[in-house]
PDB file of N, CA and C in Angstrom:
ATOM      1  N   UNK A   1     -65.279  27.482  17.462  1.00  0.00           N
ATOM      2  CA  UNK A   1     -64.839  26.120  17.669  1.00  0.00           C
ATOM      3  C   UNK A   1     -63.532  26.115  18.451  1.00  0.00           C
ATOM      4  N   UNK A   2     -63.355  25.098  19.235  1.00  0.00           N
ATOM      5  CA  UNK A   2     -61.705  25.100  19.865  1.00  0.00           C
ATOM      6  C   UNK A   2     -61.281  23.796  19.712  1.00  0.00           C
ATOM      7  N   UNK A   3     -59.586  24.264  20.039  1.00  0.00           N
ATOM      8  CA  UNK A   3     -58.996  23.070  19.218  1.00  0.00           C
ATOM      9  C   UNK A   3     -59.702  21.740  19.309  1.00  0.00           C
ATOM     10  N   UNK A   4     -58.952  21.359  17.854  1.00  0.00           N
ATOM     11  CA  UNK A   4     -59.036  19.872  18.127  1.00  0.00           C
ATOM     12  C   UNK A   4     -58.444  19.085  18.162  1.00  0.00           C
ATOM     13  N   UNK A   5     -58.574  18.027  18.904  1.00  0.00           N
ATOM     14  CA  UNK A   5     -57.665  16.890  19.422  1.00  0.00           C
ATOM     15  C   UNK A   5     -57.858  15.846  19.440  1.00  0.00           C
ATOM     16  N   UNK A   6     -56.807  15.610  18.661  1.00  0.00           N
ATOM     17  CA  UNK A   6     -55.937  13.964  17.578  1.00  0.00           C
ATOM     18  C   UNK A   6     -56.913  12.884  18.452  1.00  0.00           C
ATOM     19  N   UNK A   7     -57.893  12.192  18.212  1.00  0.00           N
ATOM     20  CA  UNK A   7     -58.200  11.193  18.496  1.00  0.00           C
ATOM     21  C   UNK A   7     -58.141   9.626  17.626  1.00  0.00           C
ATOM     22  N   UNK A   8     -57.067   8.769  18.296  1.00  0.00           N
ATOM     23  CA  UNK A   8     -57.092   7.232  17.421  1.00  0.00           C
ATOM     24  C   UNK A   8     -57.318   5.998  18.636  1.00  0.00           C
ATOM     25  N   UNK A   9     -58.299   5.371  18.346  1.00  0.00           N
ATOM     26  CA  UNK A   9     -58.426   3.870  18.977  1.00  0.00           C
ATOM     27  C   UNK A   9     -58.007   2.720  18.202  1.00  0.00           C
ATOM     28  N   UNK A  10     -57.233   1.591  18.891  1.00  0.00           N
ATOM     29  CA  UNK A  10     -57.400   0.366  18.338  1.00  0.00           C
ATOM     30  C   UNK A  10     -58.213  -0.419  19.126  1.00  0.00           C
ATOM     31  N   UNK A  11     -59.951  -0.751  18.764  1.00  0.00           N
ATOM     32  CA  UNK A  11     -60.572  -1.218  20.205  1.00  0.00           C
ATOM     33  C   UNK A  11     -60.516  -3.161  19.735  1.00  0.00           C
ATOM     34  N   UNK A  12     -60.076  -3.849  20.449  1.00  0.00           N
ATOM     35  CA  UNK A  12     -59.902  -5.167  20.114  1.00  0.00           C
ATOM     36  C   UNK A  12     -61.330  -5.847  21.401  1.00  0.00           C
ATOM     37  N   UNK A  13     -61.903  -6.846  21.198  1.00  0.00           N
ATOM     38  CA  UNK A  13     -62.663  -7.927  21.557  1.00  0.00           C
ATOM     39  C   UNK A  13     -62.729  -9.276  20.965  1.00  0.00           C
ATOM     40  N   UNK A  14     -62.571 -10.498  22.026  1.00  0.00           N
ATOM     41  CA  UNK A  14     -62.899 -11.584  22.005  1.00  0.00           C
ATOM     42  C   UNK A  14     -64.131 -11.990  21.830  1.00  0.00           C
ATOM     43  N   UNK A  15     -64.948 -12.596  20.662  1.00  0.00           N
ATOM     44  CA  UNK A  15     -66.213 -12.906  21.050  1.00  0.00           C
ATOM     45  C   UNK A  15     -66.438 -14.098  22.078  1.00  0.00           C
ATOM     46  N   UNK A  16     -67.459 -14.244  22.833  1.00  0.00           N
ATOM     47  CA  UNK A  16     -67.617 -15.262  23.604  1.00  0.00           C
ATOM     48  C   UNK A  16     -69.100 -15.790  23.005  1.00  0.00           C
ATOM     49  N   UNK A  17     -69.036 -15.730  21.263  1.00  0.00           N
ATOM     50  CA  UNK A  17     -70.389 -16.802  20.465  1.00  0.00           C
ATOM     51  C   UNK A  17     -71.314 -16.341  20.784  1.00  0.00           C
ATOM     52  N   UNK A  18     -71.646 -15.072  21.478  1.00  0.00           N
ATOM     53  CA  UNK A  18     -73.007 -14.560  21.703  1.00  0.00           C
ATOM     54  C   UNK A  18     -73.652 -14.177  20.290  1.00  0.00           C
ATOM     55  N   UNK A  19     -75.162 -13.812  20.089  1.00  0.00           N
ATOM     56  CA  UNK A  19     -75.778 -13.483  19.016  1.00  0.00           C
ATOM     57  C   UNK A  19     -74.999 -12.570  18.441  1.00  0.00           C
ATOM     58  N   UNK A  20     -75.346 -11.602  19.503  1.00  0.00           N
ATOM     59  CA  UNK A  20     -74.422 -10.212  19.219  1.00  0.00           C
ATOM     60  C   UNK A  20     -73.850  -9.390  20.362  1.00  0.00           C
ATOM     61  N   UNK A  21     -72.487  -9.199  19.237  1.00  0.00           N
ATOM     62  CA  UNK A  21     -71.155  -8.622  19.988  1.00  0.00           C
ATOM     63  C   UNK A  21     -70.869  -7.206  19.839  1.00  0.00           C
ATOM     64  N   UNK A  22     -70.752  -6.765  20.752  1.00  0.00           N
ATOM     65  CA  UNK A  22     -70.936  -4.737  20.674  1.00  0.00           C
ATOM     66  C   UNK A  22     -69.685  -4.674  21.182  1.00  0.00           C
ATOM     67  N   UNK A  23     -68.546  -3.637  20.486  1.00  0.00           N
ATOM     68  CA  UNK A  23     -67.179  -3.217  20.479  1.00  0.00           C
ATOM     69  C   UNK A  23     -67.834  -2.105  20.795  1.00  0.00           C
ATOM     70  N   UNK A  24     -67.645  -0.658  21.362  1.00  0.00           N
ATOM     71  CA  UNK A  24     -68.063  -0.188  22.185  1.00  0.00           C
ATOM     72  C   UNK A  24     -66.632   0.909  22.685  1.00  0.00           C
ATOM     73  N   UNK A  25     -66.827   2.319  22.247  1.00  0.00           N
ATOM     74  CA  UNK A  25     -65.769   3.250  22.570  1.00  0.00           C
ATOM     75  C   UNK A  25     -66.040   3.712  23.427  1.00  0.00           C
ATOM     76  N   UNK A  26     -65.319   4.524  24.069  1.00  0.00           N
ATOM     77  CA  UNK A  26     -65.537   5.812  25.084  1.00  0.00           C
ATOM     78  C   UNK A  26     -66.702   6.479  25.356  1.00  0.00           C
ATOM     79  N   UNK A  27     -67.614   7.177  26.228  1.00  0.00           N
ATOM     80  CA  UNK A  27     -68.420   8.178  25.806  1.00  0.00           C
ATOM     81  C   UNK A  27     -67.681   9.624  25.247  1.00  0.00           C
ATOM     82  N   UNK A  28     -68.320  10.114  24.861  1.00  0.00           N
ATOM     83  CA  UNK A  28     -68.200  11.076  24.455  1.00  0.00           C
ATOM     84  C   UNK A  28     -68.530  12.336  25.610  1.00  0.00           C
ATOM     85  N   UNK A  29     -66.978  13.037  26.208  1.00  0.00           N
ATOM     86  CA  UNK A  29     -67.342  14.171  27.532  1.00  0.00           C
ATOM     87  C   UNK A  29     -68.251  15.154  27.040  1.00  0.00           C
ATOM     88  N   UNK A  30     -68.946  15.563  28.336  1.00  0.00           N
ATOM     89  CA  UNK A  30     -70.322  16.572  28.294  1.00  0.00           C
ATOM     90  C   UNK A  30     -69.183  17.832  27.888  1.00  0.00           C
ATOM     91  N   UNK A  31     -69.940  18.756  27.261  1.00  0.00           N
ATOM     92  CA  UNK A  31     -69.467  19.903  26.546  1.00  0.00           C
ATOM     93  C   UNK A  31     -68.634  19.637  25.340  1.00  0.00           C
ATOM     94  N   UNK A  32     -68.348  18.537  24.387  1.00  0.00           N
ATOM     95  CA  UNK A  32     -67.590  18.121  23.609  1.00  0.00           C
ATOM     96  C   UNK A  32     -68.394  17.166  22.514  1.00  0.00           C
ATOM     97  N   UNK A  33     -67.775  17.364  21.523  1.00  0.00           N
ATOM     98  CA  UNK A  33     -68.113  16.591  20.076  1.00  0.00           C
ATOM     99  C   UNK A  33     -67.209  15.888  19.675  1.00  0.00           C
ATOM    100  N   UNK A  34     -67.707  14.621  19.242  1.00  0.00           N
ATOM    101  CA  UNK A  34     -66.153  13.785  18.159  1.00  0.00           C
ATOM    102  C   UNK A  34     -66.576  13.901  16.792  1.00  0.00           C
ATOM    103  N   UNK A  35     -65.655  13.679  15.551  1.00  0.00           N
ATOM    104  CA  UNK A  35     -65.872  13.357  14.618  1.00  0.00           C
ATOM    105  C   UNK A  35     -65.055  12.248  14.053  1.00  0.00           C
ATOM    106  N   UNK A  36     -65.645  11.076  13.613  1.00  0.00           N
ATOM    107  CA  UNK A  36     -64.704  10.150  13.327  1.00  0.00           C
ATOM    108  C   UNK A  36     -64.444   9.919  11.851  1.00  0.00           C
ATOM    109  N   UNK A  37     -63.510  10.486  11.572  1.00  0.00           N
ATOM    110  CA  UNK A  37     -63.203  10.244  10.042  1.00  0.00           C
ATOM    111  C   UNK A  37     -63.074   9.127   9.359  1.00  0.00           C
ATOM    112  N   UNK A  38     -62.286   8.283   9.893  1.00  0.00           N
ATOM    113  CA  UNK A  38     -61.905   7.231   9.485  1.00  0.00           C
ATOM    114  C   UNK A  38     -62.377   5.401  10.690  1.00  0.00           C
ATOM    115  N   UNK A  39     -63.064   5.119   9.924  1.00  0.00           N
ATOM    116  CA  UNK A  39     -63.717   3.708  10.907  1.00  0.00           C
ATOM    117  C   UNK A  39     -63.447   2.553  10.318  1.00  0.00           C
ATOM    118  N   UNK A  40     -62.422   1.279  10.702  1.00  0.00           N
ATOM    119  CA  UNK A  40     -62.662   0.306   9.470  1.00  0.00           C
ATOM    120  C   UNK A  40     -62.636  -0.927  10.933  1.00  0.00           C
ATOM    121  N   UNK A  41     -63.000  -1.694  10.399  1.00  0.00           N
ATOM    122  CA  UNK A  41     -63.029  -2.672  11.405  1.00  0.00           C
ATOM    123  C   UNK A  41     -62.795  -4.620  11.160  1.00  0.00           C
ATOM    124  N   UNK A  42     -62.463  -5.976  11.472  1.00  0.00           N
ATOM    125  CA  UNK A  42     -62.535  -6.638  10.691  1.00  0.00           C
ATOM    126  C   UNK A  42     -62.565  -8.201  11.878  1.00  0.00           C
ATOM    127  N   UNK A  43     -63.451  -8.489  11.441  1.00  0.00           N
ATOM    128  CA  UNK A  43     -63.412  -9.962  12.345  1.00  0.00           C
ATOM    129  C   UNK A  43     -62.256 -10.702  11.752  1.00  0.00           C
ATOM    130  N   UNK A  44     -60.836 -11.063  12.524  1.00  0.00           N
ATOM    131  CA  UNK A  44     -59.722 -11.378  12.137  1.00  0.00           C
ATOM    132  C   UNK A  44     -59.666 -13.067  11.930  1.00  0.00           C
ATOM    133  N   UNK A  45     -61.115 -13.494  12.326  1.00  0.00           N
ATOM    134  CA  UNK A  45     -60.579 -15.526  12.526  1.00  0.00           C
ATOM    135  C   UNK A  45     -61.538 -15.556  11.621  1.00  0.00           C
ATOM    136  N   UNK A  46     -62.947 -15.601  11.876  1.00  0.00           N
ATOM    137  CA  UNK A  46     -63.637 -15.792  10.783  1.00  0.00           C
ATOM    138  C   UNK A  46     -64.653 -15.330  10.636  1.00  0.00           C
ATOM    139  N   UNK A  47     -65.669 -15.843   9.409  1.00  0.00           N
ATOM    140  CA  UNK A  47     -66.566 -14.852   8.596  1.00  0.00           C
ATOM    141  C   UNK A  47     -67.713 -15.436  10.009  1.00  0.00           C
ATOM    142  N   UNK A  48     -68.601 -13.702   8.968  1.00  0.00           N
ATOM    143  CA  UNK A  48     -69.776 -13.863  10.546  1.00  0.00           C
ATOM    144  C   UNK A  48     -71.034 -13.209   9.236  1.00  0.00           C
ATOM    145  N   UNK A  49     -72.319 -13.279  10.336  1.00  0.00           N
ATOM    146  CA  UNK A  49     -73.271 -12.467   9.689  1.00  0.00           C
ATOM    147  C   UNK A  49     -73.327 -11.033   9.384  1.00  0.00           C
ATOM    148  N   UNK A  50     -73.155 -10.219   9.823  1.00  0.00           N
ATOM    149  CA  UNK A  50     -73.387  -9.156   9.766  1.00  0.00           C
ATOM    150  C   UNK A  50     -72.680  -8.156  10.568  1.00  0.00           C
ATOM    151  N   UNK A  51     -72.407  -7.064  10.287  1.00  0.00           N
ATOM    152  CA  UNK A  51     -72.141  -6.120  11.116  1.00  0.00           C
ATOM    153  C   UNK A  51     -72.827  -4.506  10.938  1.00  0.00           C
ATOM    154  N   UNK A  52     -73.123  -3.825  11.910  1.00  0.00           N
ATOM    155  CA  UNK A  52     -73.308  -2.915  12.292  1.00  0.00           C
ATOM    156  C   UNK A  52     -72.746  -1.362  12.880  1.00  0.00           C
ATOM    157  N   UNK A  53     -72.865  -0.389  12.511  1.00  0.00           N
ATOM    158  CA  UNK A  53     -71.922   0.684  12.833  1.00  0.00           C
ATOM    159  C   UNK A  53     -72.902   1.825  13.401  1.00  0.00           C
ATOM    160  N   UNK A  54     -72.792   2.107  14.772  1.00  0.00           N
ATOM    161  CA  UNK A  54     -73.895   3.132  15.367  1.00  0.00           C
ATOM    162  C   UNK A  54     -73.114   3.898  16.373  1.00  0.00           C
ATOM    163  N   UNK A  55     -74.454   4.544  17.154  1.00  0.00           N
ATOM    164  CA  UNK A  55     -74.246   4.907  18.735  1.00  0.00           C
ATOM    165  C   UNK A  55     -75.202   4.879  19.168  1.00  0.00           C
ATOM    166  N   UNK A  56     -74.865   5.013  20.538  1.00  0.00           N
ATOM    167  CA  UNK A  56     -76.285   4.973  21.808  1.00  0.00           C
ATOM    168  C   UNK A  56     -76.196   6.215  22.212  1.00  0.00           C
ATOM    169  N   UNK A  57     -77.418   6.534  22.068  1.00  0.00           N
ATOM    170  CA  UNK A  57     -77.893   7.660  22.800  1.00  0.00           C
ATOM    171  C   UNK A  57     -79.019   7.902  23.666  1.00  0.00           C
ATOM    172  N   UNK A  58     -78.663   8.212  25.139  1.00  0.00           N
ATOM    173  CA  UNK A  58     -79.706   8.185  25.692  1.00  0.00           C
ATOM    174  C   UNK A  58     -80.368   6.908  25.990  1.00  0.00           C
ATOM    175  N   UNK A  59     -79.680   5.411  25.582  1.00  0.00           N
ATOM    176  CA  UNK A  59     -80.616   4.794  25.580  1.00  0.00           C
ATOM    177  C   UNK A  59     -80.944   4.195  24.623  1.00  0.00           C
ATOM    178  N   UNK A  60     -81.006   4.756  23.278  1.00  0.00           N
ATOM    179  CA  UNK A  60     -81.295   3.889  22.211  1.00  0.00           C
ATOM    180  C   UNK A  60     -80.097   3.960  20.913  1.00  0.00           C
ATOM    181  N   UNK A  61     -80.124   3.199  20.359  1.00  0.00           N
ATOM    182  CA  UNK A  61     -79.035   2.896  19.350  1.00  0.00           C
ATOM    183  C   UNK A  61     -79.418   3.122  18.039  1.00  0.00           C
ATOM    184  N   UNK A  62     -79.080   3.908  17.248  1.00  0.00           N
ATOM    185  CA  UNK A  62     -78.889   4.609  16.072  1.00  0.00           C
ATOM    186  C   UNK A  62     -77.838   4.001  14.959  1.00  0.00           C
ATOM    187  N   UNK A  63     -78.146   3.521  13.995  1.00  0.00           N
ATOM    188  CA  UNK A  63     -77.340   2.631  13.223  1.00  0.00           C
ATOM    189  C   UNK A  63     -77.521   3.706  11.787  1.00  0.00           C
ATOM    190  N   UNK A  64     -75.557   3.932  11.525  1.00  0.00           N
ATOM    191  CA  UNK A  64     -75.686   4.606  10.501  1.00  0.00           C
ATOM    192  C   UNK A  64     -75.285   3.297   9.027  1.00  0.00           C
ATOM    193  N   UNK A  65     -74.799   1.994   9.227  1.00  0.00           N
ATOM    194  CA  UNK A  65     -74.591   1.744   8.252  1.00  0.00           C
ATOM    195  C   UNK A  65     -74.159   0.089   8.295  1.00  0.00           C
ATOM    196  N   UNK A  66     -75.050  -0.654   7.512  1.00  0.00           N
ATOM    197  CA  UNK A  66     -75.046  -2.050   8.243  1.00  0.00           C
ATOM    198  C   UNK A  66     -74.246  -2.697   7.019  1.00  0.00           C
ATOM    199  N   UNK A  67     -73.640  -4.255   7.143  1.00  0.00           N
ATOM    200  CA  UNK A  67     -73.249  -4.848   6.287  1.00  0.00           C
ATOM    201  C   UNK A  67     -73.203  -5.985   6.291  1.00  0.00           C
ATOM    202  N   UNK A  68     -74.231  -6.794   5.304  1.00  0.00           N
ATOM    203  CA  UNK A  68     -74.766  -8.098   5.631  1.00  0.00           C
ATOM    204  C   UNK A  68     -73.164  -9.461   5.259  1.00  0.00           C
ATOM    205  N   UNK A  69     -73.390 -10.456   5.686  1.00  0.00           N
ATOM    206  CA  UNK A  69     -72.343 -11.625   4.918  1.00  0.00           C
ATOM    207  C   UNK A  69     -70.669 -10.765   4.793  1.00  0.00           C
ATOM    208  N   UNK A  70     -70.047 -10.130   5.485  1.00  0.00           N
ATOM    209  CA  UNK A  70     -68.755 -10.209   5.555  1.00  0.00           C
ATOM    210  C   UNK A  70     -67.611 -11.159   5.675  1.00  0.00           C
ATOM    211  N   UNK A  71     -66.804 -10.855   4.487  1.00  0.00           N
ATOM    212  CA  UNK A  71     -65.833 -11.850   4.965  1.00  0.00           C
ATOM    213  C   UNK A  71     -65.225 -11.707   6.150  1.00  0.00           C
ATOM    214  N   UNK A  72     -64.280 -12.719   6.215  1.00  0.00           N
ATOM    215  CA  UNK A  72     -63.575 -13.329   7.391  1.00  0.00           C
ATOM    216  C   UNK A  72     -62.268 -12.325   7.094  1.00  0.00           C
ATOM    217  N   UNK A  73     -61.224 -11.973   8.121  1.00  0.00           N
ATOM    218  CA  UNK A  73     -60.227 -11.423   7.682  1.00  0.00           C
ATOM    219  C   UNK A  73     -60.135 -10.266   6.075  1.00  0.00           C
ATOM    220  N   UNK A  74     -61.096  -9.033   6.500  1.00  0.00           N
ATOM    221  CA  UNK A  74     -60.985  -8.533   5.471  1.00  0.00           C
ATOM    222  C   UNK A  74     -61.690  -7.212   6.060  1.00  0.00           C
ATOM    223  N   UNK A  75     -60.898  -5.950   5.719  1.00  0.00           N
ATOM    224  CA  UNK A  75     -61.367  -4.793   6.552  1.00  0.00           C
ATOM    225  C   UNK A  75     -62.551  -4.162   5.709  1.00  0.00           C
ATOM    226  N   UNK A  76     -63.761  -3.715   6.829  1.00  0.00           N
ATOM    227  CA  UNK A  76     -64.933  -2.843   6.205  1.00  0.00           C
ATOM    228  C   UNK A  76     -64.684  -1.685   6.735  1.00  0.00           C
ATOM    229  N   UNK A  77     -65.201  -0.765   6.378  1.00  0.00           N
ATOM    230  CA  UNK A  77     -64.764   0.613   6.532  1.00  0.00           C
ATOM    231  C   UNK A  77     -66.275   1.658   6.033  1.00  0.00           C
ATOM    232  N   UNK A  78     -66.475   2.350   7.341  1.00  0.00           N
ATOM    233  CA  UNK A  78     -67.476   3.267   7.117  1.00  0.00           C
ATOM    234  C   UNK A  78     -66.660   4.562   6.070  1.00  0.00           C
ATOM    235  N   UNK A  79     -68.141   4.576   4.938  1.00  0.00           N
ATOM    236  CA  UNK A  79     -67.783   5.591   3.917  1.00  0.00           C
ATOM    237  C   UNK A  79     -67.588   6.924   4.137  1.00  0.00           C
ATOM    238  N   UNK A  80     -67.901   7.704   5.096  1.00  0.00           N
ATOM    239  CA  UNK A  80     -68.159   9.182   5.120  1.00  0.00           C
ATOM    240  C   UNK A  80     -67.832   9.495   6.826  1.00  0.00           C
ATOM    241  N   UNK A  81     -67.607  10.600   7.127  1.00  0.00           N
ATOM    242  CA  UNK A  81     -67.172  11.231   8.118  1.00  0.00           C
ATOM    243  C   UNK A  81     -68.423  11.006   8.789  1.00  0.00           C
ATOM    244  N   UNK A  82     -68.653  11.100  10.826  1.00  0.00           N
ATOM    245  CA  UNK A  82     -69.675  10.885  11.180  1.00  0.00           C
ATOM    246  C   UNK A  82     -69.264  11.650  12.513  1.00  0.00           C
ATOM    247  N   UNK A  83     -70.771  12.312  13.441  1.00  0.00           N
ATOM    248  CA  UNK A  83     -70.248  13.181  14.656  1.00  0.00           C
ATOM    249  C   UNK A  83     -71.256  12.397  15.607  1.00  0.00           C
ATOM    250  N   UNK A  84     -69.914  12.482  16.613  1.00  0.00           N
ATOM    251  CA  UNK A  84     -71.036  11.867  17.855  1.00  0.00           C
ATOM    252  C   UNK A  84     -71.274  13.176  18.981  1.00  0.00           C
ATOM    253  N   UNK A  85     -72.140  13.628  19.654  1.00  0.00           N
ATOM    254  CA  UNK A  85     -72.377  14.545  20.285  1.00  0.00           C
ATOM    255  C   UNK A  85     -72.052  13.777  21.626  1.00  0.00           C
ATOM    256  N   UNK A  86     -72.436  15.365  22.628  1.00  0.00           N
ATOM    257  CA  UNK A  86     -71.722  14.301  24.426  1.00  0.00           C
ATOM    258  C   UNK A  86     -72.897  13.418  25.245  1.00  0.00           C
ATOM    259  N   UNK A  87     -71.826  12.439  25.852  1.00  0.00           N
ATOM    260  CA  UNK A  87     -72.558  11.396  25.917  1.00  0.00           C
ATOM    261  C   UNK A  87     -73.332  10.351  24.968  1.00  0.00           C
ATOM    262  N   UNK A  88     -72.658  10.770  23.815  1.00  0.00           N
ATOM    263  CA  UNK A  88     -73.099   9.581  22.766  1.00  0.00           C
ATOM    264  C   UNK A  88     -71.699   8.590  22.971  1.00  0.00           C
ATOM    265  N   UNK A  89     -72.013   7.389  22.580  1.00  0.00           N
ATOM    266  CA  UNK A  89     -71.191   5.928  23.080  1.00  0.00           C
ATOM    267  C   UNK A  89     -71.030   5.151  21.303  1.00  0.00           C
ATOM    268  N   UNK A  90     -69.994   5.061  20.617  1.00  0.00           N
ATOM    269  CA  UNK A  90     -69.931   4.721  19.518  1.00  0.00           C
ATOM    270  C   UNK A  90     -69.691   3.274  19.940  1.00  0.00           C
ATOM    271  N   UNK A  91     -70.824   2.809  18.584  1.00  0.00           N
ATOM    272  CA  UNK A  91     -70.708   0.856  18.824  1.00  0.00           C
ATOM    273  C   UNK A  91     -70.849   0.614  17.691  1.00  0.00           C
ATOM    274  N   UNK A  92     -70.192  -0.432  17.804  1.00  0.00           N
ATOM    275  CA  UNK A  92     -69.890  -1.478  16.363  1.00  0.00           C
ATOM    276  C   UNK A  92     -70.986  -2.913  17.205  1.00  0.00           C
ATOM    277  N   UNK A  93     -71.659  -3.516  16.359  1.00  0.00           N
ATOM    278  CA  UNK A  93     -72.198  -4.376  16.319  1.00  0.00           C
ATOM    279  C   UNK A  93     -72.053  -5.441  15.748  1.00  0.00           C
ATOM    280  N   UNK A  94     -70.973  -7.017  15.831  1.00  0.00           N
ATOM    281  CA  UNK A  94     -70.972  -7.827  14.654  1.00  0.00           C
ATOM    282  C   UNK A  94     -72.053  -8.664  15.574  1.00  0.00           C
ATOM    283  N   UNK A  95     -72.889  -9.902  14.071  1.00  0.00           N
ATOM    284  CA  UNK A  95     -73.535 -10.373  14.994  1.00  0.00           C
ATOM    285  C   UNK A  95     -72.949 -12.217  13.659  1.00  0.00           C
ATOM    286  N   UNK A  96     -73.298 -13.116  14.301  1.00  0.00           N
ATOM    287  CA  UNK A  96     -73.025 -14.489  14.125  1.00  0.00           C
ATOM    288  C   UNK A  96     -71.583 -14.622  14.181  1.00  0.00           C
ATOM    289  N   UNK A  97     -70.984 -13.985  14.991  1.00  0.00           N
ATOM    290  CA  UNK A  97     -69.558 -14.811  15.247  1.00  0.00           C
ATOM    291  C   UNK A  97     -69.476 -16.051  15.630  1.00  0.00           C
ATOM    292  N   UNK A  98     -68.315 -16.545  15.995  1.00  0.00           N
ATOM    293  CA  UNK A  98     -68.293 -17.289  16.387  1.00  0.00           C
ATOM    294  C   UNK A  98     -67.551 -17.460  17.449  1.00  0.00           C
ATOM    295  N   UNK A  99     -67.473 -18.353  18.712  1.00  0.00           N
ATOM    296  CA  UNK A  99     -66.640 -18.377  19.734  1.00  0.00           C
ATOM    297  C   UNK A  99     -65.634 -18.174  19.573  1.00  0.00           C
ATOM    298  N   UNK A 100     -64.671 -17.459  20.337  1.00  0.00           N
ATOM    299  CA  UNK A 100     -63.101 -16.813  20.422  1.00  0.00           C
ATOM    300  C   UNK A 100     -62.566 -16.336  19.199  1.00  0.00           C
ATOM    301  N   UNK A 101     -63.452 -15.497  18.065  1.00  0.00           N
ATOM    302  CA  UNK A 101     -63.345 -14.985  17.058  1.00  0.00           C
ATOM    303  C   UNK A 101     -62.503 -13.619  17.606  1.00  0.00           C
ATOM    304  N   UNK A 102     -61.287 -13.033  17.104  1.00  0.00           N
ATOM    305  CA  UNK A 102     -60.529 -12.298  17.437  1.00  0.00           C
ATOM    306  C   UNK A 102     -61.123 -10.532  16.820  1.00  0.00           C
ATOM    307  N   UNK A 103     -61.796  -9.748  17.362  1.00  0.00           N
ATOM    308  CA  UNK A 103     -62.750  -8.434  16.823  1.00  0.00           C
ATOM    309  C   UNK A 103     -62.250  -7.553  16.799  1.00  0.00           C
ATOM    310  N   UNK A 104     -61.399  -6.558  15.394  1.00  0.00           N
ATOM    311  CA  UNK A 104     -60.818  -5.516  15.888  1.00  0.00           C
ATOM    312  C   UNK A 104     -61.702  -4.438  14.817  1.00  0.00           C
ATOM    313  N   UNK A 105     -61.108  -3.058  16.252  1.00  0.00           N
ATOM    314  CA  UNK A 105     -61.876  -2.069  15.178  1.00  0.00           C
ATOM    315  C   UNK A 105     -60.928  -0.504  15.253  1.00  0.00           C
ATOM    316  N   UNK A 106     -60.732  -0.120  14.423  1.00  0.00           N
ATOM    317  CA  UNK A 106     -59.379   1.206  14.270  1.00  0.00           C
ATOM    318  C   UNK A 106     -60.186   2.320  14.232  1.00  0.00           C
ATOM    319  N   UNK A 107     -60.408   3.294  14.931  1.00  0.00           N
ATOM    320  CA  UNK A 107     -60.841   4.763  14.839  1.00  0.00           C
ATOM    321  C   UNK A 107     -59.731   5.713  14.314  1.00  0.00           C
ATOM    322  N   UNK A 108     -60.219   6.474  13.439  1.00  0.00           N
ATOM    323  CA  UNK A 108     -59.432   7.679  13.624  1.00  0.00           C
ATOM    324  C   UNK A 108     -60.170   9.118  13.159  1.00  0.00           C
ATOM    325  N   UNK A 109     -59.469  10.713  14.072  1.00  0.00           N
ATOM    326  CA  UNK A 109     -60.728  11.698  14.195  1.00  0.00           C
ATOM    327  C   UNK A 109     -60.293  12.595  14.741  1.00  0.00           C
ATOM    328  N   UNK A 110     -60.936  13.132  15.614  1.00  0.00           N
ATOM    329  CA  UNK A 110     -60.980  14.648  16.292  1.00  0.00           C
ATOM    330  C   UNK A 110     -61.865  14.557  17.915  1.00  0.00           C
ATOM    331  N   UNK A 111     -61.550  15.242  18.687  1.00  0.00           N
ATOM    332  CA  UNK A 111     -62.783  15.878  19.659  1.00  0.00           C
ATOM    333  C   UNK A 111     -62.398  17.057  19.867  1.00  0.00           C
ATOM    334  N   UNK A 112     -63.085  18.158  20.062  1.00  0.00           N
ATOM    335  CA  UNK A 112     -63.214  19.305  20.323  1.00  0.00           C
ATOM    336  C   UNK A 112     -64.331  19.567  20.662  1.00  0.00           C
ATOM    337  N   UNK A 113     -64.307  20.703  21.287  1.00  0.00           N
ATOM    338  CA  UNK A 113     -65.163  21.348  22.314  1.00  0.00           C
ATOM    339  C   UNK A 113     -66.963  22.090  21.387  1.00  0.00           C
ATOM    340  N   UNK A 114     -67.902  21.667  21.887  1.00  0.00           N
ATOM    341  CA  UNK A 114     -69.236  21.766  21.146  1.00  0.00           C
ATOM    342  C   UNK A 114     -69.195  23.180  21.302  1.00  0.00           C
ATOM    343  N   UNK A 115     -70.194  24.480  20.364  1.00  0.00           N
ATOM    344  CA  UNK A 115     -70.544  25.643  20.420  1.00  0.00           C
ATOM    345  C   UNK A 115     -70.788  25.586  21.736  1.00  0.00           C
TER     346      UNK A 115
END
């Protein structure tokens, strides 16, 4: 394995009332792995339907952990450590926002270099 390196996002989005709103990180560079330890995220104006925690790969989207009726102003947080391989694209999914609902989401983790 080689080092690894300190990775933290604060990824913020405006909804513009669409069904659904995808917050949406970095890819992940070819020859490299992330692991994100820590994920919490929180629609800051108000409550919505649902949210979603995945990645795309290739094309299709992989959802490790959904959460129906969230409050408004109140942080959710994925339970367990999770790895994205290269070229995987980590997305958060909220869906029934509402127009100019303020969307934030905090990463924190690692990338280092794949076998």
């Amino acid at each position: 394995m080689g080092k690894k390196v300190e990775y933290k996002r604060e990824l913020k989005k405006v909804s513009d009332g669409s069904a659904n709103v995808d917050v949406v990180d970095e890819e992940v560079p070819p020859g490299y792995k992330r692991t994100i330890q820590h994920l919490s995220l929180e629609d800051e104006t108000t409550g919505f339907t649902g949210v979603r925690i995945g990645y795309l790969r290739r094309g299709t989207y992989h959802w490790w952990v959904e959460e129906k009726a969230p409050a408004a102003a109140t942080l959710y947080w994925m339970p367990y450590p999770k790895v994205l391989e290269e070229d995987d694209v980590l997305v958060i999914r909220f869906t029934g926002t509402s127009n100019l609902d303020a969307l934030a989401v905090y990463l924190d983790g690692f990338t280092e270099k794949a076998r």
